[in-house]
PDB file of N, CA and C in Angstrom:
ATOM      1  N   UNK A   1     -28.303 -25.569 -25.415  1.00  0.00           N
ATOM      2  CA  UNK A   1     -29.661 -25.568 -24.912  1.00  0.00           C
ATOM      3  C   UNK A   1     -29.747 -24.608 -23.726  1.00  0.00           C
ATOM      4  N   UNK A   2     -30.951 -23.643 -23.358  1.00  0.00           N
ATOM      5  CA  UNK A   2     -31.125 -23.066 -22.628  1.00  0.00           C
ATOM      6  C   UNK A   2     -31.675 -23.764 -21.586  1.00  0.00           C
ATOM      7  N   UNK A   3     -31.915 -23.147 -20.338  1.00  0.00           N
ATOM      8  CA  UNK A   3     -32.220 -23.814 -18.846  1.00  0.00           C
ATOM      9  C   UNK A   3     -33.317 -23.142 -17.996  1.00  0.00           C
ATOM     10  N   UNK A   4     -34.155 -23.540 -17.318  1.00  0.00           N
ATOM     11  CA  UNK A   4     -34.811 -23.037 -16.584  1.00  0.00           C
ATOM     12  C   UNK A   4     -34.045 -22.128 -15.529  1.00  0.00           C
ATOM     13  N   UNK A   5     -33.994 -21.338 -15.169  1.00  0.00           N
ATOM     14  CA  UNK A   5     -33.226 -20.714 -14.098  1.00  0.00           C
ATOM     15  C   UNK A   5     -33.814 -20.764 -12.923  1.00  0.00           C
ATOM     16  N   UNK A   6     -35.273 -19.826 -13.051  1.00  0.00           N
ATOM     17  CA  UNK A   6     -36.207 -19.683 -11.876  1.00  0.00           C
ATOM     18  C   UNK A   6     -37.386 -19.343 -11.695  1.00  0.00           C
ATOM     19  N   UNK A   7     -38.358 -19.198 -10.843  1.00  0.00           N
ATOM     20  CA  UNK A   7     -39.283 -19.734 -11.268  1.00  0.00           C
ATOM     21  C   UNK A   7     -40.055 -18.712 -10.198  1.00  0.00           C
ATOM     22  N   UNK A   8     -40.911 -17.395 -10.419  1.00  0.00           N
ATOM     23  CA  UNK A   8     -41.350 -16.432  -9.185  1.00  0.00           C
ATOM     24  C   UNK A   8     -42.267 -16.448  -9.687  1.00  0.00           C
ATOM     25  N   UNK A   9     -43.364 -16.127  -8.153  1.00  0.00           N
ATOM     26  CA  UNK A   9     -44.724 -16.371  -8.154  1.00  0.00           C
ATOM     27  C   UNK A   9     -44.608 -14.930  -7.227  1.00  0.00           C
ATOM     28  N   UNK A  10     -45.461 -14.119  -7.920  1.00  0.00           N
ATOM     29  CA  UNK A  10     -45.900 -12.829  -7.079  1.00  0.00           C
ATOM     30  C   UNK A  10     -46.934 -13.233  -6.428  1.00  0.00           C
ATOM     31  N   UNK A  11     -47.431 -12.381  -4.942  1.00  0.00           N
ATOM     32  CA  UNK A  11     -47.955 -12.998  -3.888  1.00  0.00           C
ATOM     33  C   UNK A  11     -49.115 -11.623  -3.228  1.00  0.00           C
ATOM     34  N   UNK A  12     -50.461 -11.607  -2.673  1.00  0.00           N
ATOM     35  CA  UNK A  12     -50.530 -10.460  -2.095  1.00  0.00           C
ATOM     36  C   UNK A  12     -50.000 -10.689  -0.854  1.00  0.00           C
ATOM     37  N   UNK A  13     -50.074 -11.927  -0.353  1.00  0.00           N
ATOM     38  CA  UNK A  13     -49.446 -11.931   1.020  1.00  0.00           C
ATOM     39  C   UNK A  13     -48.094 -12.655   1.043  1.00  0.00           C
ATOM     40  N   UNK A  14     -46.922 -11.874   1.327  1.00  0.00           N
ATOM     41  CA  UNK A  14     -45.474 -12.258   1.145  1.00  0.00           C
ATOM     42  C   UNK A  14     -45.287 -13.520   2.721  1.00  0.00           C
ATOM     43  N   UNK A  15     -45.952 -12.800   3.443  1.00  0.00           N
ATOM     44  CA  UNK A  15     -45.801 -13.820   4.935  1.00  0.00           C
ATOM     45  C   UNK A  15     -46.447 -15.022   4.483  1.00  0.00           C
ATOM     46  N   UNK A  16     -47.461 -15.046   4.351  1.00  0.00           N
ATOM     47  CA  UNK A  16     -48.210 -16.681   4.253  1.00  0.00           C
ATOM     48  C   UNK A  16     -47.619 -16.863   3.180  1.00  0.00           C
ATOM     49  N   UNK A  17     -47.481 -16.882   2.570  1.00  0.00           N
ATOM     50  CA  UNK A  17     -46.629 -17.849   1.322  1.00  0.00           C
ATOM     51  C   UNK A  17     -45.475 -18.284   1.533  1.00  0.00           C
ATOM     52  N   UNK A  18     -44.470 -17.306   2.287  1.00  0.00           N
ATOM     53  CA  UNK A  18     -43.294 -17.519   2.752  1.00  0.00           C
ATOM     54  C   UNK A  18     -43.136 -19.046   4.303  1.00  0.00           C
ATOM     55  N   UNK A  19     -44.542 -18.643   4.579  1.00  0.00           N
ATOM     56  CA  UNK A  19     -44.686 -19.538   5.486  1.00  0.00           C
ATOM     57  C   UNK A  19     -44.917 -21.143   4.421  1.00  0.00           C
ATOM     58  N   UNK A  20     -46.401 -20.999   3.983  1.00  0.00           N
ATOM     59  CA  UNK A  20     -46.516 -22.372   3.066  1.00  0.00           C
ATOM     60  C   UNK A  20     -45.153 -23.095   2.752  1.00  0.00           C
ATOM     61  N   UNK A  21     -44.407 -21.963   1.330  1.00  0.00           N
ATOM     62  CA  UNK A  21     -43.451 -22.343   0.414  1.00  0.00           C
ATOM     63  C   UNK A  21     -42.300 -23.018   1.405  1.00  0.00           C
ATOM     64  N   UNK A  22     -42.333 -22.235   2.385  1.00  0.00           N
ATOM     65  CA  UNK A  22     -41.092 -23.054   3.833  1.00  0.00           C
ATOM     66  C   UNK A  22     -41.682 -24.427   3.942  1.00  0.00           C
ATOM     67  N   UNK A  23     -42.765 -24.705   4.620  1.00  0.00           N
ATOM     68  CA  UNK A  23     -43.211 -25.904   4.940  1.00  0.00           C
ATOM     69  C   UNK A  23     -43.188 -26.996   3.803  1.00  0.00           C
ATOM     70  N   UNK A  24     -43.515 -26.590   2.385  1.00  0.00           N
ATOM     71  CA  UNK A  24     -43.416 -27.836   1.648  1.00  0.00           C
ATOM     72  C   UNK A  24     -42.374 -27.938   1.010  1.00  0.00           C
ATOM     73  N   UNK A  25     -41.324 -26.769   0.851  1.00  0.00           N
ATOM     74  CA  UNK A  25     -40.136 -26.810   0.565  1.00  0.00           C
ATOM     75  C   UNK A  25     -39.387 -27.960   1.571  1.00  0.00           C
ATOM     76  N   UNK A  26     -39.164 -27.685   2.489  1.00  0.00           N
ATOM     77  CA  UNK A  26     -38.610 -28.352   3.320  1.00  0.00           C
ATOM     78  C   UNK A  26     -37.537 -27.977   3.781  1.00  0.00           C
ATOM     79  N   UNK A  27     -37.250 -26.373   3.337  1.00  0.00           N
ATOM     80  CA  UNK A  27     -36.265 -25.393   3.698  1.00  0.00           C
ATOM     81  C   UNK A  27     -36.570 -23.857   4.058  1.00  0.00           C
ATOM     82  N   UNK A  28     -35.493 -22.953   4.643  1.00  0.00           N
ATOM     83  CA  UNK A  28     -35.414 -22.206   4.599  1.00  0.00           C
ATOM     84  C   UNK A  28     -35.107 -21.434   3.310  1.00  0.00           C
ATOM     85  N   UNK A  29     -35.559 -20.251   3.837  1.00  0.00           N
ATOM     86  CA  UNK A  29     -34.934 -19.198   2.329  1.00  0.00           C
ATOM     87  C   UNK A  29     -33.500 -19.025   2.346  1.00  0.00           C
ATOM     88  N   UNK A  30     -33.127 -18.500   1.403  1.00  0.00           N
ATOM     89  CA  UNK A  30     -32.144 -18.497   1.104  1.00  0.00           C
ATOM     90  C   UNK A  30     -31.846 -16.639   1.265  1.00  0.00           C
ATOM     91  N   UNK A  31     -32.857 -16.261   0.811  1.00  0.00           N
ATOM     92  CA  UNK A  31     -32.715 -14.650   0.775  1.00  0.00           C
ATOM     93  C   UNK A  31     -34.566 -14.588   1.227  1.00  0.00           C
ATOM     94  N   UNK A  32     -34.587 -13.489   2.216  1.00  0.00           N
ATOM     95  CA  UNK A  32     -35.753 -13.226   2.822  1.00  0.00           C
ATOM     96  C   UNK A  32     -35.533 -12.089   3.052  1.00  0.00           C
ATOM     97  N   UNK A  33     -36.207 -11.008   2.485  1.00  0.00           N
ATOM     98  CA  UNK A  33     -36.695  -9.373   2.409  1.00  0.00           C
ATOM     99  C   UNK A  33     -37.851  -9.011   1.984  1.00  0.00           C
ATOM    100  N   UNK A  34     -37.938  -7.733   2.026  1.00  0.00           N
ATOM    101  CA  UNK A  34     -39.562  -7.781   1.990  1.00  0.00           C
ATOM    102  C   UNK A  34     -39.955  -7.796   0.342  1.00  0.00           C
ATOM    103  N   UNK A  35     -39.076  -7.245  -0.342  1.00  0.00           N
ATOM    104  CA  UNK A  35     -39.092  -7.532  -1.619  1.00  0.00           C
ATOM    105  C   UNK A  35     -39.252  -8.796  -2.670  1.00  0.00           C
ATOM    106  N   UNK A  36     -38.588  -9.808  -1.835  1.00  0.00           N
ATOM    107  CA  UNK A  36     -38.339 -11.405  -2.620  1.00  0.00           C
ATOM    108  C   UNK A  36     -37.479 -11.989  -1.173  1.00  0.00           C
ATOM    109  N   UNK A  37     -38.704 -13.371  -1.649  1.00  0.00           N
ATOM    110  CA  UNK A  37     -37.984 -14.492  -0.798  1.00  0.00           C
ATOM    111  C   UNK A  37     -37.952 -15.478  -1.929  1.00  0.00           C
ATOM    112  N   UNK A  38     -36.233 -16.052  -1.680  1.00  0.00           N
ATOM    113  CA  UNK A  38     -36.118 -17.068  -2.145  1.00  0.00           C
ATOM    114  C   UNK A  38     -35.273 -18.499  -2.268  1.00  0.00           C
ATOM    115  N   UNK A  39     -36.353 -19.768  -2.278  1.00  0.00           N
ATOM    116  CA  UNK A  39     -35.502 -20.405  -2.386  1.00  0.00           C
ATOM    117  C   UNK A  39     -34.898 -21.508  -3.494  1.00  0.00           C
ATOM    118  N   UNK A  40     -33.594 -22.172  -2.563  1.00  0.00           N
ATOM    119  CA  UNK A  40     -33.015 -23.217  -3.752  1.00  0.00           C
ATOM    120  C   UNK A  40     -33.410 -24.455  -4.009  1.00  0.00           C
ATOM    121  N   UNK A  41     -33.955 -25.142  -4.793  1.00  0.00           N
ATOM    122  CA  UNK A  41     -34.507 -26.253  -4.859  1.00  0.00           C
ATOM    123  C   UNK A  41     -33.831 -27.339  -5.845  1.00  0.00           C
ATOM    124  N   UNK A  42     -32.983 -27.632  -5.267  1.00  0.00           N
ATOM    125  CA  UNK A  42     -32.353 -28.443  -6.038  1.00  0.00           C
ATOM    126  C   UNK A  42     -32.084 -27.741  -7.108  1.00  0.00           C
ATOM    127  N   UNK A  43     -31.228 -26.901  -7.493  1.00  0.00           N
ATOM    128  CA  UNK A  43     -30.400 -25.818  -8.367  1.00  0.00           C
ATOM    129  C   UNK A  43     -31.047 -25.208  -8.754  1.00  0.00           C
ATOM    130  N   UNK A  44     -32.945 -25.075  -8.703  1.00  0.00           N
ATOM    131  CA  UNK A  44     -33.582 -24.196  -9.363  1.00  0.00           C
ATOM    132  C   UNK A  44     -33.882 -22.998  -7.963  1.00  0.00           C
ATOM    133  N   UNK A  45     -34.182 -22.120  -8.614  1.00  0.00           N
ATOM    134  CA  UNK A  45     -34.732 -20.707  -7.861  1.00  0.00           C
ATOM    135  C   UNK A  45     -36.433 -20.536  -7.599  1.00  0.00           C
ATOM    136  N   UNK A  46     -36.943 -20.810  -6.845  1.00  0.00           N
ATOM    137  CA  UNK A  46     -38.455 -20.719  -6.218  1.00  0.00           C
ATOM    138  C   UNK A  46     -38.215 -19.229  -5.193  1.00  0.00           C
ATOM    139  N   UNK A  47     -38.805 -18.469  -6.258  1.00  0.00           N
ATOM    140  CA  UNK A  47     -38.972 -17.321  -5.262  1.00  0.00           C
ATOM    141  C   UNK A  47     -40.318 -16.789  -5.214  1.00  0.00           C
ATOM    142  N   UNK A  48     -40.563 -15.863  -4.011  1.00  0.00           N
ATOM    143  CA  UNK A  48     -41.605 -14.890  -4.001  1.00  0.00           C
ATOM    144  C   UNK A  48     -41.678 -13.750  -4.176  1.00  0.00           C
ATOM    145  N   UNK A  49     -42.658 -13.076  -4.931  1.00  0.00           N
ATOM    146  CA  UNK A  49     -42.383 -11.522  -4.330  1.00  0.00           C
ATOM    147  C   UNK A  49     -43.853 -11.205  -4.489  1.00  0.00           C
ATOM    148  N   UNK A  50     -43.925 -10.047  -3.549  1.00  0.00           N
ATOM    149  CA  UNK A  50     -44.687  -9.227  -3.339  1.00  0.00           C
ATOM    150  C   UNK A  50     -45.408  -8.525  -4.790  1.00  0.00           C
ATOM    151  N   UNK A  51     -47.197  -8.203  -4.828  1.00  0.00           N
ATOM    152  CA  UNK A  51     -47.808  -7.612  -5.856  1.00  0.00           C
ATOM    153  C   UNK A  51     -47.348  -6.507  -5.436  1.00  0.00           C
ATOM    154  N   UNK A  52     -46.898  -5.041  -4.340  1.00  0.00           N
ATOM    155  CA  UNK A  52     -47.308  -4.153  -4.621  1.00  0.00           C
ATOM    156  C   UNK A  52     -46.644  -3.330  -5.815  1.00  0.00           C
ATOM    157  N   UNK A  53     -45.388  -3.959  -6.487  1.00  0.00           N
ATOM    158  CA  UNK A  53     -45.249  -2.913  -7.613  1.00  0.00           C
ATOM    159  C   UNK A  53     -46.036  -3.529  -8.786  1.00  0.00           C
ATOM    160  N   UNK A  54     -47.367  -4.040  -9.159  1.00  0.00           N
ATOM    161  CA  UNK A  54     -48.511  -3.553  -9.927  1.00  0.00           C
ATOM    162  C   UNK A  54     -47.947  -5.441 -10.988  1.00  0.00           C
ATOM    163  N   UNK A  55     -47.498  -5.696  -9.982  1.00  0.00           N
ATOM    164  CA  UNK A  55     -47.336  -7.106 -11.017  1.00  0.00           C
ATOM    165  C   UNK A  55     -48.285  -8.356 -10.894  1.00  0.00           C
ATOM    166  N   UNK A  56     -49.165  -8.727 -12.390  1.00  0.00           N
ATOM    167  CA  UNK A  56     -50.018  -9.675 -12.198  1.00  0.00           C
ATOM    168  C   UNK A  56     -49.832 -10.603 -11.524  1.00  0.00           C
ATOM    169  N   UNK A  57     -50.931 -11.165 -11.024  1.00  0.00           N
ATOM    170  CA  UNK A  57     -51.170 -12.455  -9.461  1.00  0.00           C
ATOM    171  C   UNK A  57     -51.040 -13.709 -10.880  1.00  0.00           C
ATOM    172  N   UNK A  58     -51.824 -13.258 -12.095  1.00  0.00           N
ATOM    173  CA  UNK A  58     -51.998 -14.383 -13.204  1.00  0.00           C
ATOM    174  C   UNK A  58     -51.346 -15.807 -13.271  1.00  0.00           C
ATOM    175  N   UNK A  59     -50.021 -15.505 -13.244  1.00  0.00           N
ATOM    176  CA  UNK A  59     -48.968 -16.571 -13.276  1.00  0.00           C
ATOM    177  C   UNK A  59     -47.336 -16.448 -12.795  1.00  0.00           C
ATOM    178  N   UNK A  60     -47.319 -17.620 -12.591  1.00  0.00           N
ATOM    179  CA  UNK A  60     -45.606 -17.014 -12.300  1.00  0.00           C
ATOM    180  C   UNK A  60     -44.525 -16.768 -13.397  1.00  0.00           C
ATOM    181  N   UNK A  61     -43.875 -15.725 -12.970  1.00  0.00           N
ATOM    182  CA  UNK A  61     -42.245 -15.620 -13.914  1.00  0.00           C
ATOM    183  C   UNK A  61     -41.231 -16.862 -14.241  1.00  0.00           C
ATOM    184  N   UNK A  62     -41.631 -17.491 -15.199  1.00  0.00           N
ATOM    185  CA  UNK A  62     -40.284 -18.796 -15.460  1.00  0.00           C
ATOM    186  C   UNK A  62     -38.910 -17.588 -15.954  1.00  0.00           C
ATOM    187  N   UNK A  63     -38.145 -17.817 -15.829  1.00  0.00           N
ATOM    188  CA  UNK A  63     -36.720 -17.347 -15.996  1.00  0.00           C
ATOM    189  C   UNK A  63     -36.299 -18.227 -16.731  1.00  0.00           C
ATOM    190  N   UNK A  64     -35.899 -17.700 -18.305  1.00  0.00           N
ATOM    191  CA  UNK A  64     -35.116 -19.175 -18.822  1.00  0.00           C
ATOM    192  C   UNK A  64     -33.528 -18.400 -19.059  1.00  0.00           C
ATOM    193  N   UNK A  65     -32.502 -19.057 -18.130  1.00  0.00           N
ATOM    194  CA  UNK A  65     -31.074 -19.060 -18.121  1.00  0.00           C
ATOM    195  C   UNK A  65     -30.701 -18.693 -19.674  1.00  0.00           C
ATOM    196  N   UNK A  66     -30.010 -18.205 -20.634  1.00  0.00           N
ATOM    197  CA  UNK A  66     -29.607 -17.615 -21.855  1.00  0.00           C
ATOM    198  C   UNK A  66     -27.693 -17.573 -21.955  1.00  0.00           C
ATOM    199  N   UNK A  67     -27.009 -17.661 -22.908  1.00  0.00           N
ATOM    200  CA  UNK A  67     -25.856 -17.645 -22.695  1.00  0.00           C
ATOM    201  C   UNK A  67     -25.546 -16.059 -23.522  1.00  0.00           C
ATOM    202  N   UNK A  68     -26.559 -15.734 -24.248  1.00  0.00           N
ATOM    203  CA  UNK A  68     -26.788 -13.944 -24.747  1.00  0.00           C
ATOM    204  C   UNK A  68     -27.886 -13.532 -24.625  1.00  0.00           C
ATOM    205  N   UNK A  69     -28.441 -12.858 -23.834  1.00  0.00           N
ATOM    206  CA  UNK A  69     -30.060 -12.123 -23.788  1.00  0.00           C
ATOM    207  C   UNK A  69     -30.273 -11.723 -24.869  1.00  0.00           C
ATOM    208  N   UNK A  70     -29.080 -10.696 -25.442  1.00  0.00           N
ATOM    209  CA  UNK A  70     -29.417  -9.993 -26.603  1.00  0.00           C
ATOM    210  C   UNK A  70     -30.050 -11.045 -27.413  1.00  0.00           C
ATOM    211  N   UNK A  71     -29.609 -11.687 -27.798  1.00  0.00           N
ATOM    212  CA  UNK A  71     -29.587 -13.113 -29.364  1.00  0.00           C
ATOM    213  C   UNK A  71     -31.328 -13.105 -28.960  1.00  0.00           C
ATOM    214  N   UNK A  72     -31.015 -14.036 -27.087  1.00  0.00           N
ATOM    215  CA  UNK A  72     -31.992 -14.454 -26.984  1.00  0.00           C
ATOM    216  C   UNK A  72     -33.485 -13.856 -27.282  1.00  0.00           C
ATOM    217  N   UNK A  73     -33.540 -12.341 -26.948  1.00  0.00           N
ATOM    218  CA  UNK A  73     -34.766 -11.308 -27.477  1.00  0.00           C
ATOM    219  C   UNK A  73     -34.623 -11.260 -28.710  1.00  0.00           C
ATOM    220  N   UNK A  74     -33.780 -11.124 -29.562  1.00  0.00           N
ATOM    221  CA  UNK A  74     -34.101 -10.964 -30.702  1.00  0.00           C
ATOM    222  C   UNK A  74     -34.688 -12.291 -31.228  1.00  0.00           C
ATOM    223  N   UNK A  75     -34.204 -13.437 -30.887  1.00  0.00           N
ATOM    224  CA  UNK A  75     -35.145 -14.613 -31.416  1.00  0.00           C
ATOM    225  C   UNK A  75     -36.759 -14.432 -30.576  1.00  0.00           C
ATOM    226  N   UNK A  76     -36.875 -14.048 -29.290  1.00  0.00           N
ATOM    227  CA  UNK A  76     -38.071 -14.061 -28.527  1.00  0.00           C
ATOM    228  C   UNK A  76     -39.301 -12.968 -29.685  1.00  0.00           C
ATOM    229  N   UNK A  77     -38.779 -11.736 -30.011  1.00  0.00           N
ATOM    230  CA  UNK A  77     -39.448 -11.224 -30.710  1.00  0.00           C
ATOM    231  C   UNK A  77     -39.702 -11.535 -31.929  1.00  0.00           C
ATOM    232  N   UNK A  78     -38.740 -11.710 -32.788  1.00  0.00           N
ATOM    233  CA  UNK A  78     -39.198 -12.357 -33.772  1.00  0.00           C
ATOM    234  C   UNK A  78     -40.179 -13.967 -33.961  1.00  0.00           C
ATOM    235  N   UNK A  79     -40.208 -14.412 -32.999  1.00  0.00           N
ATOM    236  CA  UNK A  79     -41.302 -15.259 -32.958  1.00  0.00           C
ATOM    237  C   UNK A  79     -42.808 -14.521 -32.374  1.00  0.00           C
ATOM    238  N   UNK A  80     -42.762 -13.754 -31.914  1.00  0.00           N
ATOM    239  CA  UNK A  80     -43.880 -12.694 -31.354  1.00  0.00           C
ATOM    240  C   UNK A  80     -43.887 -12.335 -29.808  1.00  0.00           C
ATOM    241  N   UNK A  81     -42.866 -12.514 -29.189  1.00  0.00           N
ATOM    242  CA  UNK A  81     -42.696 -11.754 -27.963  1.00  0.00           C
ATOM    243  C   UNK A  81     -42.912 -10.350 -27.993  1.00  0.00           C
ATOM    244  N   UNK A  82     -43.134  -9.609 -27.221  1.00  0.00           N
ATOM    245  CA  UNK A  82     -43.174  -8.164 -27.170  1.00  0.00           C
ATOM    246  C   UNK A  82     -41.978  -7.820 -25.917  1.00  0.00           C
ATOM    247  N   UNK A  83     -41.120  -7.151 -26.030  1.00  0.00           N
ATOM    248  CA  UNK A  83     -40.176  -6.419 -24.892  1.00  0.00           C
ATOM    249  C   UNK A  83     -41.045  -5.748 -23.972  1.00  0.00           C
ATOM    250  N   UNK A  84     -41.208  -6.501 -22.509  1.00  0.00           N
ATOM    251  CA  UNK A  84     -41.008  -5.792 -21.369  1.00  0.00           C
ATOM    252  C   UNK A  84     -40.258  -4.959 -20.783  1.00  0.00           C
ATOM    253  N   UNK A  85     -39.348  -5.413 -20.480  1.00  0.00           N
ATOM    254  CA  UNK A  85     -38.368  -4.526 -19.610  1.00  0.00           C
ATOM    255  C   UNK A  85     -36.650  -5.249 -20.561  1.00  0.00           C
ATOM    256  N   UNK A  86     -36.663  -3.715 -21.136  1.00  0.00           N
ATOM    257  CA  UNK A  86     -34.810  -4.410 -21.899  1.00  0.00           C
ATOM    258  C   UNK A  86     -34.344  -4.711 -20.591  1.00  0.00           C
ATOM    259  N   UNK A  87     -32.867  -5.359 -20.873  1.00  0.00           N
ATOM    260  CA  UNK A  87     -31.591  -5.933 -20.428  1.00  0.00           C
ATOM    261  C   UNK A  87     -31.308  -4.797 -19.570  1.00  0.00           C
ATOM    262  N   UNK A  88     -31.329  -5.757 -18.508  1.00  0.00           N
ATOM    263  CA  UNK A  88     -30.773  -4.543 -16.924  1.00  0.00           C
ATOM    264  C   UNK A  88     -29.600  -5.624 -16.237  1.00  0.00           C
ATOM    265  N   UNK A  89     -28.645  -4.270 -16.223  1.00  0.00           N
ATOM    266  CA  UNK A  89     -27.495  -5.290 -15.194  1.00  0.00           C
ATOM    267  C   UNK A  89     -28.028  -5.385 -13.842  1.00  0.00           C
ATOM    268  N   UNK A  90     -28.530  -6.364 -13.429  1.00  0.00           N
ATOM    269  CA  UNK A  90     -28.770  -6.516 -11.952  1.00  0.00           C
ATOM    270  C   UNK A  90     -27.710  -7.111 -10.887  1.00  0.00           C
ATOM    271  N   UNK A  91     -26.262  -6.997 -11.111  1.00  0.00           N
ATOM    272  CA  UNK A  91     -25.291  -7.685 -10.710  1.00  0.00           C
ATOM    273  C   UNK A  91     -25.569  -9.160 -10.574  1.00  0.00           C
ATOM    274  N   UNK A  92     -24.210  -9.274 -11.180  1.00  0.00           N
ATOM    275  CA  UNK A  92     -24.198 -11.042 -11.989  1.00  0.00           C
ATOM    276  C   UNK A  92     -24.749 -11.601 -12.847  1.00  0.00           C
ATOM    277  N   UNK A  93     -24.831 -10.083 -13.741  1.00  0.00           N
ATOM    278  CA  UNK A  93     -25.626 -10.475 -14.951  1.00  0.00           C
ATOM    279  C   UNK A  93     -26.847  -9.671 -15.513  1.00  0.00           C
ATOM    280  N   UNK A  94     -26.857  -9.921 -16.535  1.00  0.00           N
ATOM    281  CA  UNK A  94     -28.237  -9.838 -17.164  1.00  0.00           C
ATOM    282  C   UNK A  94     -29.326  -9.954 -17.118  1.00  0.00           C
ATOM    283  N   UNK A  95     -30.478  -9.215 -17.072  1.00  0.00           N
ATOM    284  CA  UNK A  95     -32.109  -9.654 -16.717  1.00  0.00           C
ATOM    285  C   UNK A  95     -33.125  -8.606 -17.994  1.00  0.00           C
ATOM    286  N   UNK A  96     -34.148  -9.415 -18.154  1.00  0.00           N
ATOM    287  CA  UNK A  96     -34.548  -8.800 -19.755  1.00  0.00           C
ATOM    288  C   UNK A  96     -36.133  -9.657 -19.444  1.00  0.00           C
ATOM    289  N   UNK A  97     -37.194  -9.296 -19.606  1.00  0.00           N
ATOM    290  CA  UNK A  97     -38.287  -9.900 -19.533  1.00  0.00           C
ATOM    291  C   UNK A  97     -39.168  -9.461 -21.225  1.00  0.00           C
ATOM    292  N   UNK A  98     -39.898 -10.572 -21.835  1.00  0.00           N
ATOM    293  CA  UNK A  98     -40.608 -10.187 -22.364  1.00  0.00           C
ATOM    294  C   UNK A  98     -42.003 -10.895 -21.884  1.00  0.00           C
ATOM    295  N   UNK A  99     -43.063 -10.335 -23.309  1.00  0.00           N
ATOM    296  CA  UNK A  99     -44.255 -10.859 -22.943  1.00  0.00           C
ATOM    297  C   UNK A  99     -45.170 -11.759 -23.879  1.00  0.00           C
ATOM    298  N   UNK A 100     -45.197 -13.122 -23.789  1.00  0.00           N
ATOM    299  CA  UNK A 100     -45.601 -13.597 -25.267  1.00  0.00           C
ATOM    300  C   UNK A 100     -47.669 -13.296 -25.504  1.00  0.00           C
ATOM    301  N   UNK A 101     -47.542 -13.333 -26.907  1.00  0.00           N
ATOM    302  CA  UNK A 101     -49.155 -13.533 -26.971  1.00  0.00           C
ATOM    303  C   UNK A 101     -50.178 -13.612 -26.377  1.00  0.00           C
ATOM    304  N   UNK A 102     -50.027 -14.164 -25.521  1.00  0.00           N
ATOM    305  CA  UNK A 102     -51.157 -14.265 -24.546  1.00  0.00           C
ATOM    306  C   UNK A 102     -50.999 -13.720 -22.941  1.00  0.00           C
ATOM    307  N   UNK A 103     -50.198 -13.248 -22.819  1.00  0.00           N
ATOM    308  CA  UNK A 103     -49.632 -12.002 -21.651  1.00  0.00           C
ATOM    309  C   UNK A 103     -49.114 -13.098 -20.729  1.00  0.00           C
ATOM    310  N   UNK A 104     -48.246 -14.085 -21.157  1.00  0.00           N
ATOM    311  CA  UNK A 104     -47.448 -14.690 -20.302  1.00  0.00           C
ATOM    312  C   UNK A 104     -46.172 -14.102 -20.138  1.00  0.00           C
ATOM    313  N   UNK A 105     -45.446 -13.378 -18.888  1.00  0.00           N
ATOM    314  CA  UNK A 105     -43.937 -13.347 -19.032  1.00  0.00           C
ATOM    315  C   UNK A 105     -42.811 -13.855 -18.524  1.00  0.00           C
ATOM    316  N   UNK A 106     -41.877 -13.614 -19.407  1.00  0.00           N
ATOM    317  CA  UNK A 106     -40.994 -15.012 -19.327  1.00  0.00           C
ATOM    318  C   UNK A 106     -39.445 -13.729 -19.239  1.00  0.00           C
ATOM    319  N   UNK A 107     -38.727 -13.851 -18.301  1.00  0.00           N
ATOM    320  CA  UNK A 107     -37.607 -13.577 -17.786  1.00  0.00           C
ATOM    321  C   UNK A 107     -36.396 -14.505 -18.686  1.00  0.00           C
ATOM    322  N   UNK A 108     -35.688 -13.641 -18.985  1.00  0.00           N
ATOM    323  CA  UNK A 108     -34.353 -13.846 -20.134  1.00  0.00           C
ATOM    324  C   UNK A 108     -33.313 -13.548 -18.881  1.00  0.00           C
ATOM    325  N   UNK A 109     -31.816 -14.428 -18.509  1.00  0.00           N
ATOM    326  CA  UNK A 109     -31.231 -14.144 -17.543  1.00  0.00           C
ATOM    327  C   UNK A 109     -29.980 -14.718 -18.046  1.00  0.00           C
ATOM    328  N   UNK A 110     -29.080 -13.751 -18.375  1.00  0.00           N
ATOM    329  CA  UNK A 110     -27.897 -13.999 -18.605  1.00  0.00           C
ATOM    330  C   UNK A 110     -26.875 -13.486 -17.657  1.00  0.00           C
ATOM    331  N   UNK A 111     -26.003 -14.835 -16.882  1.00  0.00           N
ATOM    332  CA  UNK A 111     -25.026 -14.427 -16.163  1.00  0.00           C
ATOM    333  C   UNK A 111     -23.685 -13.911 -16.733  1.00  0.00           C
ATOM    334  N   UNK A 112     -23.506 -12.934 -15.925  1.00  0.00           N
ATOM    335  CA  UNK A 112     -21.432 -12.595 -16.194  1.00  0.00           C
ATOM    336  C   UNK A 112     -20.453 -13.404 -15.706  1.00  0.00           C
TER     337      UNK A 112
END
């Protein structure tokens, strides 16, 4: 079975959110740059990032954990995903986004 990994909400304002998400988190970040803040929530990943590289406010990125991205896109498309962004080594792994039917996207994340 696959796993939720994590869970990002793009933001126009990275400060106030970073502020909110602190306060009801009940923690600090874990990683804070201007790019992505994020934190651990009980083994899951709550992060932020910033709209300015052109990414919808719509909804957030679920990340579902994969033990092969590859497999995993090829089953994602063949049910009707469309490929976003192929499989990028982002150190410690794998990262692969597609986009289903209704322009939801969903992050494929396979660790090394």
């Amino acid at each position: 079975m696959n796993t939720i990994h994590s869970i990002i909400y793009t933001v126009r304002d990275l400060d106030a959110a970073k502020a909110i998400h602190t306060a009801l988190l009940a923690t600090e970040p874990h990683t804070d740059q201007p790019y992505y803040v994020g934190y651990n929530v009980a083994g899951l990943e709550i992060a932020l990032r910033p709209a300015g590289d052109g990414a919808s406010l719509a909804a957030p990125v679920v990340n579902v954990l994969v033990p092969d991205v590859e497999a995993a896109l090829a089953a994602a498309q063949q049910a009707g995903a469309t490929l976003a962004d192929p499989p990028n080594d982002v150190g410690g792994g794998l990262v692969a986004t597609v986009t289903d039917p209704n322009g939801i996207t969903l992050g494929l994340i396979q660790r090394s």
